[in-house]
C-alpha atoms as a PDB file:
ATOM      1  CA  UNK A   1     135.999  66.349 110.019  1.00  0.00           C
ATOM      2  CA  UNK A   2     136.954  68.754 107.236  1.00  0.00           C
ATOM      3  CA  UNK A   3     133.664  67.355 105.406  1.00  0.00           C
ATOM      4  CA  UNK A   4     131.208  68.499 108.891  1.00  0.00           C
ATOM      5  CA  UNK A   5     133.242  71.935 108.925  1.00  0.00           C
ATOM      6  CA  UNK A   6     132.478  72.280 105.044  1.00  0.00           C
ATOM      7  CA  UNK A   7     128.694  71.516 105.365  1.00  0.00           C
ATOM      8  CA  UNK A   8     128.462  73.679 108.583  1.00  0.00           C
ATOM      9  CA  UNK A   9     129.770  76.535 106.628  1.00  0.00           C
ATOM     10  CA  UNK A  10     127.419  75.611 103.678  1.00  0.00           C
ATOM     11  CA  UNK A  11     124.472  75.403 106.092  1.00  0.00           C
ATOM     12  CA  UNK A  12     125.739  79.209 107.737  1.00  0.00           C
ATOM     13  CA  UNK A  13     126.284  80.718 104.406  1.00  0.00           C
ATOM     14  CA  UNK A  14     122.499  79.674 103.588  1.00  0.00           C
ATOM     15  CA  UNK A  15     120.805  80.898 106.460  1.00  0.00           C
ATOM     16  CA  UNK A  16     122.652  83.801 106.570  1.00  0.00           C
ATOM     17  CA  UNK A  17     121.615  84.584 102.365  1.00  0.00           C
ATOM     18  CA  UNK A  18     117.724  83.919 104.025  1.00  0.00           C
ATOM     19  CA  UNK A  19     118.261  85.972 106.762  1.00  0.00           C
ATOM     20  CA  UNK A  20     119.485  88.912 104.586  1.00  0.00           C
ATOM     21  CA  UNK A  21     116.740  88.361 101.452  1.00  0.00           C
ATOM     22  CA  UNK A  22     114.209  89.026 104.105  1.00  0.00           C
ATOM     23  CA  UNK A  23     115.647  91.510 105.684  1.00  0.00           C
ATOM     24  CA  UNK A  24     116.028  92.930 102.169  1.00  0.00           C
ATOM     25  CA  UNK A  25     112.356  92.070 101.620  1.00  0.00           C
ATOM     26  CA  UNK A  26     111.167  93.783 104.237  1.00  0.00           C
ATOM     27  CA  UNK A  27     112.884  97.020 103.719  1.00  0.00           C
ATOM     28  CA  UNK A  28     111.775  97.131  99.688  1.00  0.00           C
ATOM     29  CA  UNK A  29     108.153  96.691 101.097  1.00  0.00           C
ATOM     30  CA  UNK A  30     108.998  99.420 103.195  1.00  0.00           C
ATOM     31  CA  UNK A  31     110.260 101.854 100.657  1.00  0.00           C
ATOM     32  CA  UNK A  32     107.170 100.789  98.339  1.00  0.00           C
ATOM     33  CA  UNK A  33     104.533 101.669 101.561  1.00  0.00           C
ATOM     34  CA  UNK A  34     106.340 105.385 102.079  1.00  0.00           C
ATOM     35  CA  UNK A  35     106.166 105.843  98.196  1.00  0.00           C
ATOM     36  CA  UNK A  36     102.848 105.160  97.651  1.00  0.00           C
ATOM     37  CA  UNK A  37     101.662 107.098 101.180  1.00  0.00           C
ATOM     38  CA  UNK A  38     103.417 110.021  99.590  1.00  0.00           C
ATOM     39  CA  UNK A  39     101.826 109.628  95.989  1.00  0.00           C
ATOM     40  CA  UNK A  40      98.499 108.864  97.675  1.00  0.00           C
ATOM     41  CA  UNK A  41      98.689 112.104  99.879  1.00  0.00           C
ATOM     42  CA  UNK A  42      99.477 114.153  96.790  1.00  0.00           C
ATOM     43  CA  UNK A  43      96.935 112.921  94.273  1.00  0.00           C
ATOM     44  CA  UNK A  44      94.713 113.538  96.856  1.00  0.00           C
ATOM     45  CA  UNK A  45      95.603 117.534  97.161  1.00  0.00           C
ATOM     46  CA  UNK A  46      96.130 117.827  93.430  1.00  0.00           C
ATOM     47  CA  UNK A  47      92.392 116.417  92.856  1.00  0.00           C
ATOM     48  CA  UNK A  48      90.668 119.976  92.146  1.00  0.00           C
ATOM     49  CA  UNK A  49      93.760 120.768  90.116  1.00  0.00           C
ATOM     50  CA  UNK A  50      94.158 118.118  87.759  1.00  0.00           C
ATOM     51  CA  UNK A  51      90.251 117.860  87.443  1.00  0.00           C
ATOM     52  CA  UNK A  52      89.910 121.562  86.097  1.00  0.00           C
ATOM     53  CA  UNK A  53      92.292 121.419  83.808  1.00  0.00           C
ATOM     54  CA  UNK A  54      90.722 118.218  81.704  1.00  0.00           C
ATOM     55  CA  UNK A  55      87.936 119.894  81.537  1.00  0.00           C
ATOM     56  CA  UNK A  56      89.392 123.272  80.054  1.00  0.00           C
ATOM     57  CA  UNK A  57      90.952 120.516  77.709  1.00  0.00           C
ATOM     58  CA  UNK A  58      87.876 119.073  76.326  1.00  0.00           C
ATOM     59  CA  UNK A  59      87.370 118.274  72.454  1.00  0.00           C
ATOM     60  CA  UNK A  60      85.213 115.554  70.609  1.00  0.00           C
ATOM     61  CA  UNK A  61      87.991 113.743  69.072  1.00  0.00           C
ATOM     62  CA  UNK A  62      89.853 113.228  71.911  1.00  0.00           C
ATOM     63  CA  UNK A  63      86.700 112.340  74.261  1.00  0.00           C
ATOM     64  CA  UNK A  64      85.689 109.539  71.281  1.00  0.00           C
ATOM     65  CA  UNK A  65      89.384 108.025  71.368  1.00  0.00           C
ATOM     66  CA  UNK A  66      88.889 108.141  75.377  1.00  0.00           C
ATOM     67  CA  UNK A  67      85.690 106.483  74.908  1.00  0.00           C
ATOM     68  CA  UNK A  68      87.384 103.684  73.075  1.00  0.00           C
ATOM     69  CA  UNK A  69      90.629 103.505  75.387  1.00  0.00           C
ATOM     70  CA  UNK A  70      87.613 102.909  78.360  1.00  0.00           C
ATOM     71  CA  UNK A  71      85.716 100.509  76.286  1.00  0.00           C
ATOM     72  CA  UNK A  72      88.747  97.975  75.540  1.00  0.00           C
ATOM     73  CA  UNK A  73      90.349  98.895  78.889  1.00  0.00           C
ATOM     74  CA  UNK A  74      87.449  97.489  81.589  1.00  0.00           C
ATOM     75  CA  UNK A  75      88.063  94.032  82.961  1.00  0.00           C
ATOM     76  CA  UNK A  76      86.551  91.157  80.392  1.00  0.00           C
ATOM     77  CA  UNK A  77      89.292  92.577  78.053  1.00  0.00           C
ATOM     78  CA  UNK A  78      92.201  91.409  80.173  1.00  0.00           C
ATOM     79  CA  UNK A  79      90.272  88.670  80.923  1.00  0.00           C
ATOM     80  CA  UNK A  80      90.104  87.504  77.462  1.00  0.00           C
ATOM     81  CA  UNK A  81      93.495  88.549  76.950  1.00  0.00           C
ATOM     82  CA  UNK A  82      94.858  86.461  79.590  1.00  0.00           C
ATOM     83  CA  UNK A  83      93.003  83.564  78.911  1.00  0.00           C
ATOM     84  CA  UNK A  84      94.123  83.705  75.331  1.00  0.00           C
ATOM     85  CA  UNK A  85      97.794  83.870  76.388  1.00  0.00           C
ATOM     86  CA  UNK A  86      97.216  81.331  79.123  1.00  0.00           C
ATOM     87  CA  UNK A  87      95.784  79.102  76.549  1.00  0.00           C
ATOM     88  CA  UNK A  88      98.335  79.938  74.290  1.00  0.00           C
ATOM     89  CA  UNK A  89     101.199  79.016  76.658  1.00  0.00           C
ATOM     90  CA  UNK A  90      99.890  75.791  77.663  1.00  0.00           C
ATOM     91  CA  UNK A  91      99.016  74.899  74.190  1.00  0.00           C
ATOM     92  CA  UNK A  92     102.987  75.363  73.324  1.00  0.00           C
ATOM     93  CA  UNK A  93     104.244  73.700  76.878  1.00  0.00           C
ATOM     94  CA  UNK A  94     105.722  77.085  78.136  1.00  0.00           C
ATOM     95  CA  UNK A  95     105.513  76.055  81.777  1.00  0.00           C
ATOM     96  CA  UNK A  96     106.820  79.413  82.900  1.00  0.00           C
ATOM     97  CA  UNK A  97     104.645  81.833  80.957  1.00  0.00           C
ATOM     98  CA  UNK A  98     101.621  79.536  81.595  1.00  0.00           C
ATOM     99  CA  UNK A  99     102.722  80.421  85.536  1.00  0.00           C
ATOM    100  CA  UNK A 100     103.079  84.127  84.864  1.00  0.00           C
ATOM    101  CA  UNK A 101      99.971  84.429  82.541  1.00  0.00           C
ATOM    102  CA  UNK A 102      97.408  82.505  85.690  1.00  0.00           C
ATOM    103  CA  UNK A 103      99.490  84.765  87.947  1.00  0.00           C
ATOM    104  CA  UNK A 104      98.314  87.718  86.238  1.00  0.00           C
ATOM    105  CA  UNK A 105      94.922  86.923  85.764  1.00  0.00           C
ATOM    106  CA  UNK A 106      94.423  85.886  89.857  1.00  0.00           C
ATOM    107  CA  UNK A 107      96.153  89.220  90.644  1.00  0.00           C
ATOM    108  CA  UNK A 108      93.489  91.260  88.487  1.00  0.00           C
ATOM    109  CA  UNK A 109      90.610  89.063  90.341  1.00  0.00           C
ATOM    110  CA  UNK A 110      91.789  89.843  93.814  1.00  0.00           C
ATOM    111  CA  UNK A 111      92.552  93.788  92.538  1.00  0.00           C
ATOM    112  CA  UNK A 112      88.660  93.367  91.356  1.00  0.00           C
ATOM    113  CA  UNK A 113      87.359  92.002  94.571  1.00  0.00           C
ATOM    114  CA  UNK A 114      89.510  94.292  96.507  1.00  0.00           C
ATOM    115  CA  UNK A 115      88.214  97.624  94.286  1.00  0.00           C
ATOM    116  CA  UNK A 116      84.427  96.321  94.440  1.00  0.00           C
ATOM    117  CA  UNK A 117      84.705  96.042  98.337  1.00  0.00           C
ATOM    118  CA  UNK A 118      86.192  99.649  98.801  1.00  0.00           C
ATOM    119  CA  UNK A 119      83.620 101.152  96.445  1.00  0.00           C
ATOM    120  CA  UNK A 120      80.995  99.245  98.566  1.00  0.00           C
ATOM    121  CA  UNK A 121      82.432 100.330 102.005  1.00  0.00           C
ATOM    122  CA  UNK A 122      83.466 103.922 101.189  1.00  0.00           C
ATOM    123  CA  UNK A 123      81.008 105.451  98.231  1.00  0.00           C
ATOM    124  CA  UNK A 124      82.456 108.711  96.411  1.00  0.00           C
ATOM    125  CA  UNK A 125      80.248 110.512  93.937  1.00  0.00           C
ATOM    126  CA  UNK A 126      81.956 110.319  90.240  1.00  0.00           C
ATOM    127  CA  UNK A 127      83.262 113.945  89.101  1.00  0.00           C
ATOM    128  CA  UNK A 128      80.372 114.114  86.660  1.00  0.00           C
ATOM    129  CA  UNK A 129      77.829 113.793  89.312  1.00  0.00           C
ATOM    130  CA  UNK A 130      76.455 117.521  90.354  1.00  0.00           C
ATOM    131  CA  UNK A 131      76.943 116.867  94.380  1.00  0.00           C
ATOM    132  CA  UNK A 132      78.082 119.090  96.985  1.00  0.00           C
ATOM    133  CA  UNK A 133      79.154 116.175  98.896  1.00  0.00           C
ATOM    134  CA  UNK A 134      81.748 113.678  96.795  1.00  0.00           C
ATOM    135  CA  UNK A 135      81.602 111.295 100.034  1.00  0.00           C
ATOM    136  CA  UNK A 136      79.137 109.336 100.984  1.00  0.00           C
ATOM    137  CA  UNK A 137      76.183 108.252  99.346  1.00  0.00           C
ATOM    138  CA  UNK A 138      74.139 105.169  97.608  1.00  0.00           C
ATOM    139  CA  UNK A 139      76.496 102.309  98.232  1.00  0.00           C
ATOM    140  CA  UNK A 140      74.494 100.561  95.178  1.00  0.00           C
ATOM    141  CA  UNK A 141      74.607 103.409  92.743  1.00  0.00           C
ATOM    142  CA  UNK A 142      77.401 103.073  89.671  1.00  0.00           C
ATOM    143  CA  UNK A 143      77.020 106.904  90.200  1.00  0.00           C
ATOM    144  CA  UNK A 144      79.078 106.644  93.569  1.00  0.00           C
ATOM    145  CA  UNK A 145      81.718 104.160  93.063  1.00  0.00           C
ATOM    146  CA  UNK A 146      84.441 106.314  91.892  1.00  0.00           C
ATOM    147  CA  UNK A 147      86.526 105.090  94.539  1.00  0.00           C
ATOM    148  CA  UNK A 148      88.716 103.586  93.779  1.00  0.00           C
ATOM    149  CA  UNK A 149      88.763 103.069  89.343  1.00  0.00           C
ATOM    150  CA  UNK A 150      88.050  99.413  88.677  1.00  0.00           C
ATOM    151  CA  UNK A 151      89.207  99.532  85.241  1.00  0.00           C
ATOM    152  CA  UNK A 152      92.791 101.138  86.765  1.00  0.00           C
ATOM    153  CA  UNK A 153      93.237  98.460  89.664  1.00  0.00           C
ATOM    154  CA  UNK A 154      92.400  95.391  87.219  1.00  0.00           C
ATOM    155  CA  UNK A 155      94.755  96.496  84.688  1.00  0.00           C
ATOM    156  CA  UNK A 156      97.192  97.300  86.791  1.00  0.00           C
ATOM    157  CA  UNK A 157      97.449  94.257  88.666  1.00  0.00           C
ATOM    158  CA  UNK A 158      97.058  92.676  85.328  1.00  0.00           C
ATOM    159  CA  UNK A 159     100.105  93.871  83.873  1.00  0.00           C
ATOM    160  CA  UNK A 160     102.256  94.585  87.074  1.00  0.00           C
ATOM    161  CA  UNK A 161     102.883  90.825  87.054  1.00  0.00           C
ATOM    162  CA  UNK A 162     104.032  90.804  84.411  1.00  0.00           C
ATOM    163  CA  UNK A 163     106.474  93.522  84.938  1.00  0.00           C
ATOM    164  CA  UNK A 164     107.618  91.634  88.193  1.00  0.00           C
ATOM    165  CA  UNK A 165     108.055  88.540  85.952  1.00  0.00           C
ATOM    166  CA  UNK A 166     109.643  89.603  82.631  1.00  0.00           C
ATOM    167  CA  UNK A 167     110.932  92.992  83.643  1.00  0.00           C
ATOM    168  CA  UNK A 168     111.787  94.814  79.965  1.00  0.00           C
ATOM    169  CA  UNK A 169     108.255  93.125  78.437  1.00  0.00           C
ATOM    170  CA  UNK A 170     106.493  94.691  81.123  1.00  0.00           C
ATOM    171  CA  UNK A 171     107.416  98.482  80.807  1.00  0.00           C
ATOM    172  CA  UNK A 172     106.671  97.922  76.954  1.00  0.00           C
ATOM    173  CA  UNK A 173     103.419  97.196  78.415  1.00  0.00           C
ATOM    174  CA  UNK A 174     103.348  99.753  81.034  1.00  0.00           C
ATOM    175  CA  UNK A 175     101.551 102.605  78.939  1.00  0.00           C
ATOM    176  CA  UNK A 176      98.286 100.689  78.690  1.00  0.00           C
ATOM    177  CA  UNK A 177      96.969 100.936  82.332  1.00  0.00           C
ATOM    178  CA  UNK A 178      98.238 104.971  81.941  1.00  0.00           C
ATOM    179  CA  UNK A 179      96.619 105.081  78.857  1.00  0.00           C
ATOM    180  CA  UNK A 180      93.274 103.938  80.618  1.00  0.00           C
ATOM    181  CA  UNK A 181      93.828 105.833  84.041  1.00  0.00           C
ATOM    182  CA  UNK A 182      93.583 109.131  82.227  1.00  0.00           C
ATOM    183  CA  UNK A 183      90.853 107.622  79.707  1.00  0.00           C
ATOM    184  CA  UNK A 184      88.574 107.485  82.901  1.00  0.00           C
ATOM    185  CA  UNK A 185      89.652 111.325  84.344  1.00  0.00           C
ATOM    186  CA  UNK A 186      89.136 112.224  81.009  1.00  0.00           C
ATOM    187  CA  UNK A 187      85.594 111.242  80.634  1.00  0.00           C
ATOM    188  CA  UNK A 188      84.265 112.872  84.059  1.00  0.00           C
ATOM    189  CA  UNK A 189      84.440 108.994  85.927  1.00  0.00           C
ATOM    190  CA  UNK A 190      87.379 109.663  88.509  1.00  0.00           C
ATOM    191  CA  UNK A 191      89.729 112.056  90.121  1.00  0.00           C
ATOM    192  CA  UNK A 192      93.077 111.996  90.059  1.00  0.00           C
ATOM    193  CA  UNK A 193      93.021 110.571  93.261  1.00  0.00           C
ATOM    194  CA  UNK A 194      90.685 107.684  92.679  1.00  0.00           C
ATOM    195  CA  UNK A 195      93.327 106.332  89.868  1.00  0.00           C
ATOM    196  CA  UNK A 196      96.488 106.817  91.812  1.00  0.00           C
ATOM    197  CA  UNK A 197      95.171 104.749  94.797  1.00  0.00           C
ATOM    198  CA  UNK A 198      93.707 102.184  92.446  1.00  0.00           C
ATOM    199  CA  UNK A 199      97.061 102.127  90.357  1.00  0.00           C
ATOM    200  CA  UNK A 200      98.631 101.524  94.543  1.00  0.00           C
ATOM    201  CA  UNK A 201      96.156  98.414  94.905  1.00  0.00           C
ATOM    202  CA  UNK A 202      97.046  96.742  91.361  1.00  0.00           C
ATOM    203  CA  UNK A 203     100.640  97.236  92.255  1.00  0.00           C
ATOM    204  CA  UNK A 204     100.167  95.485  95.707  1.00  0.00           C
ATOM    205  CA  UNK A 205      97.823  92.920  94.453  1.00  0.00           C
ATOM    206  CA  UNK A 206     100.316  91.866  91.872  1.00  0.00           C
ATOM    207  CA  UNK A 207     103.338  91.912  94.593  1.00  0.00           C
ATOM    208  CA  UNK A 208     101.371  89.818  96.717  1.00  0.00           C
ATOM    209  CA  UNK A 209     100.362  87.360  93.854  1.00  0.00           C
ATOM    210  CA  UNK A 210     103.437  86.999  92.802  1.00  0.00           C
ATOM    211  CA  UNK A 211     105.278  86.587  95.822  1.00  0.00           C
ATOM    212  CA  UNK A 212     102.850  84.439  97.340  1.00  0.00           C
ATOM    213  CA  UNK A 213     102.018  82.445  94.194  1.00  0.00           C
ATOM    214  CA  UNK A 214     104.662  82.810  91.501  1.00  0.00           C
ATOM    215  CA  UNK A 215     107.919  83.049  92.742  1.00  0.00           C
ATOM    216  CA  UNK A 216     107.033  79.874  95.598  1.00  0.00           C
ATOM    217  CA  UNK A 217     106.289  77.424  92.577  1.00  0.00           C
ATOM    218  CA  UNK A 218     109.583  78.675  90.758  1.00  0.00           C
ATOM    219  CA  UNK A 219     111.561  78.336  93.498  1.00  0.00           C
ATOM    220  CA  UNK A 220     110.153  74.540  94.187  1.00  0.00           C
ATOM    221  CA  UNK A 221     111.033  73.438  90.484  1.00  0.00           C
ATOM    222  CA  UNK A 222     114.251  75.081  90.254  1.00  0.00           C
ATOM    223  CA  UNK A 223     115.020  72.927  93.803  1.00  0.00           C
ATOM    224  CA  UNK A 224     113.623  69.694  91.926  1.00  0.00           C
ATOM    225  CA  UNK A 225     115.670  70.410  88.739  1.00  0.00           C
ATOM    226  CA  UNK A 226     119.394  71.093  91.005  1.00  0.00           C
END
């Protein structure tokens, strides 16, 4: 008797800790959807703003280091970066970065397919195209797919994993996707706007990889192992 009132209690506590983790769940995603409606709304207003005062900022030392930053910031860098580390990892039997590492590269695929689409379905003309109109236009034209920055959603998918993973390794690493975000205002590619909503998809494309990917196989081997 005292052993069926033990496990009932056991089996309550349990589906009461579920109950509240998605609860809890469901109320971060919250939070995280109002946030990024707010910083989406701004970046939008403060396009015109934050455009015009790059270009009062201008000089040819900073444009060549932006250059650069764009260069070694587009997707078949983190590509081969993650495939090095993923290679790296399984070489040395780290079964947990090896996780983290294919995690991070299948969050900056779906942040790539997701980007591509958008640009596709909803064409903006770059800031350095002379257009009255910056919506609308050749859907097939490089010229038009400011919307939203490719380079910003891949890396920031890319490393956002990471930060959900290994928390303090992934602020260290936090800079880089900046770094490139204001690399591509810089250089006349995309408004402030078009790198604040693709910084929003890399940060749900890595929530959704990891949750959905990551954190289901931990949980499984940390079952097997108790």
């Amino acid at each position: 008797m005292i052993d069926f009132k033990s496990e009932l209690k056991i089996a309550f506590g349990k589906t009461y800790g579920n109950l509240f983790v998605k609860r809890a769940a469901i109320f971060y995603w919250l939070i995280g959807l109002a946030i990024a409606a707010i910083a989406i709304g701004a970046a939008f207003y403060l396009d015109d703003t934050v455009w015009h005062f790059i270009m009062q900022h201008q000089n040819r030392a900073m444009r060549s280091f932006m250059q650069t930053v764009s260069r070694f910031g587009d997707w078949p860098s983190h590509v081969a970066l993650g495939l090095l580390l993923l290679g790296i990892a399984w070489w040395r039997g780290r079964k947990k970065w090896t996780r983290i590492f294919l995690s991070m590269l299948l969050a900056m695929v779906l942040a790539g397919i997701a980007g591509h689409v958008i640009k596709r379905t909803v064409p903006r003309a770059r800031p350095s195209v002379k257009s009255e109109l910056r919506w609308g236009g050749p859907r097939f034209s490089t010229k038009y797919h400011a919307f939203p920055s490719g380079h910003v959603a891949a890396s920031t998918a890319f490393f956002c994993v990471l930060i959900f993973a290994r928390r303090r390794v992934g602020l260290a690493c936090l800079p880089i996707p900046i770094l490139i975000g204001f690399s591509r205002m810089y250089l006349g590619a995309h408004y402030f706007s078009d790198v604040v909503c693709a910084a929003v998809l890399g940060i749900f494309c890595a929530a959704t990889t990891t949750h959905l990917v990551l954190k289901p196989i931990e949980n499984r081997e940390s079952q097997i192992k108790n």
